[in-house]
Protein backbone atom coordinates (compact mmCIF):
# COMPACT_ATOMS: atom_id res chain seq x y z
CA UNK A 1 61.77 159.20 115.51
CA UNK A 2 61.53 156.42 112.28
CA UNK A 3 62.85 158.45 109.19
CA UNK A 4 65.43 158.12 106.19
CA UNK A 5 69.01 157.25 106.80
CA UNK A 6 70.02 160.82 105.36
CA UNK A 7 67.18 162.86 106.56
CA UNK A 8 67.78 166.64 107.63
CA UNK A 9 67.70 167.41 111.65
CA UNK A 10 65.09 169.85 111.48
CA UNK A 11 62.46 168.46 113.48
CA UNK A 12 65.50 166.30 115.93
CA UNK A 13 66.94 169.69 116.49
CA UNK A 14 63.40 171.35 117.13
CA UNK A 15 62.68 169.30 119.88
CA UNK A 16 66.18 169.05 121.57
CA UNK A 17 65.97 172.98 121.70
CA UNK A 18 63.07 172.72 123.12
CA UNK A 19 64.08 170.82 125.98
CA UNK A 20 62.65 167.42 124.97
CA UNK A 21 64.79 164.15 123.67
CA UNK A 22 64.48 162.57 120.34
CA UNK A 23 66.29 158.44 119.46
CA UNK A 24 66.48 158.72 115.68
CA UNK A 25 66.11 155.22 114.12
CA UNK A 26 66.86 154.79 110.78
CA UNK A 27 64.29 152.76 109.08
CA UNK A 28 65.23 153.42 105.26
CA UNK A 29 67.74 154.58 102.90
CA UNK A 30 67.54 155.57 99.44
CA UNK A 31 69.70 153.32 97.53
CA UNK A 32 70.85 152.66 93.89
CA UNK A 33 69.15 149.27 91.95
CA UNK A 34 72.08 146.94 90.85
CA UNK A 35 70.31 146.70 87.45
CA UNK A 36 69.76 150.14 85.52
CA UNK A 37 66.16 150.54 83.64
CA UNK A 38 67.22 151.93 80.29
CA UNK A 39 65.59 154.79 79.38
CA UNK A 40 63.39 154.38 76.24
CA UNK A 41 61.65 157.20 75.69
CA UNK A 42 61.88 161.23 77.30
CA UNK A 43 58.94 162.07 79.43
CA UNK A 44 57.51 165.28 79.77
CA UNK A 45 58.07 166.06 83.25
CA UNK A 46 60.42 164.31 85.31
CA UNK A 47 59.73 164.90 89.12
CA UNK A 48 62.36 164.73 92.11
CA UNK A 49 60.93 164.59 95.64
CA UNK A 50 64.01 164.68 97.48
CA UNK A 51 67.79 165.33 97.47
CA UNK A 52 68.79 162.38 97.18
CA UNK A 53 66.48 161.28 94.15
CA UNK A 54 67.99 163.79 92.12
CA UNK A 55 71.56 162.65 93.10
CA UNK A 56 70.91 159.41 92.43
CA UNK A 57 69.41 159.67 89.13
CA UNK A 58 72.13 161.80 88.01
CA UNK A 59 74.32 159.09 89.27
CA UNK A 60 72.90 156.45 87.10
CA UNK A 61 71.98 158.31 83.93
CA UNK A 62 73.86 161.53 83.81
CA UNK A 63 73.06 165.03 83.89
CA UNK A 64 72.78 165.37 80.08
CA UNK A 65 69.54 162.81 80.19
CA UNK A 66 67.81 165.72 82.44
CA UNK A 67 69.02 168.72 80.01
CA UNK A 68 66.31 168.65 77.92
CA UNK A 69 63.26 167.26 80.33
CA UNK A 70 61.31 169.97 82.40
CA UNK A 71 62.13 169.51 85.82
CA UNK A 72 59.79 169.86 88.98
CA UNK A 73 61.35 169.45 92.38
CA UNK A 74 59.12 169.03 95.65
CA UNK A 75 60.52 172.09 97.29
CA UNK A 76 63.56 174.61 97.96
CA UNK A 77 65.87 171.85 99.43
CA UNK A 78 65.63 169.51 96.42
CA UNK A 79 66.01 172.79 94.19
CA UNK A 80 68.91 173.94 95.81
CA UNK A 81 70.09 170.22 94.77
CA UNK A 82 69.37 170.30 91.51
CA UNK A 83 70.20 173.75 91.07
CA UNK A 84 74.00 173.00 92.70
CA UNK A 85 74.11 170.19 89.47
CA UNK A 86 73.81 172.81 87.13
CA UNK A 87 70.44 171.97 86.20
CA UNK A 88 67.12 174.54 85.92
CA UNK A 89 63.80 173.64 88.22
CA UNK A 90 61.08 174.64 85.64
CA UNK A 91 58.41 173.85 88.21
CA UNK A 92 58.33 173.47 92.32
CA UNK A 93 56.05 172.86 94.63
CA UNK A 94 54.54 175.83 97.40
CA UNK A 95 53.23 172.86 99.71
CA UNK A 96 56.36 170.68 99.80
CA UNK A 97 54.41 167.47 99.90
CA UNK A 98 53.35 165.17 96.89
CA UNK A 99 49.63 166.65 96.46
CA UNK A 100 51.87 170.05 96.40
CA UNK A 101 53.85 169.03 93.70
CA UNK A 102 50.99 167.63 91.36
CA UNK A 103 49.39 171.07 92.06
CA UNK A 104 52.38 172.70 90.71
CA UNK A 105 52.39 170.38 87.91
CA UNK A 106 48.94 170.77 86.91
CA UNK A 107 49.29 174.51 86.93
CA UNK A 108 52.47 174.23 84.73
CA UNK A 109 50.58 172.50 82.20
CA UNK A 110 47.61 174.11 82.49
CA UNK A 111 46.49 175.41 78.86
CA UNK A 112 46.74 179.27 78.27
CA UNK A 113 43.78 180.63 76.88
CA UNK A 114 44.16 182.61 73.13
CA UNK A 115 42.75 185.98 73.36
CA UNK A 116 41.76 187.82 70.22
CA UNK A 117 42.04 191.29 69.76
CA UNK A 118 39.67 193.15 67.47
């Protein structure tokens, strides 16, 4: 099975418990650039779609850079992360996939329409 380095056993486990085999081959890992992109200006929504995006990031610009952002995660797991750092998850996804978490977004931002009461 071709998946991250540090990817969960879910699906390895699954199968082996099911009587069947599964060879995990590593074809990526997540890794930290050797140069750091300063940060010029705050975006609006910073979005983490895995564990080990939001360790990284914290790694290379500090938890106090996300302390003011709103944060959306992809799902529980990468909540849970971000959560553990002290950090709030303003926004995650119900379909833990990317369209999921632009659905999420798009709902966060969505505009709230002004009643009037006469």
């Amino acid at each position: 099975m071709p998946r991250a380095e540090e990817a969960r056993d879910i699906i390895v486990r699954f199968v082996r418990d099911h009587g069947g085999t599964c060879d995990v081959i590593p074809i990526y890992r997540t890794a930290l650039p050797k140069n750091i992109v300063p940060l010029t200006s705050k975006p609006d929504i910073i979005t983490f779609t895995s564990s080990s995006t939001v360790k990284n990031f914290v790694t290379l610009y500090g938890k106090k850079t996300l302390g003011k952002m709103v944060i959306a995660s992809i799902g529980p797991v990468t909540t849970k992360t971000i959560n553990s750092l002290g950090l709030t998850v303003h926004i995650e996804a119900e379909r833990y996939d990317i369209p999921g978490l632009v659905e999420a977004i798009l709902e966060y931002v969505k505009p709230v329409p002004v009643t009037h009461n006469r």
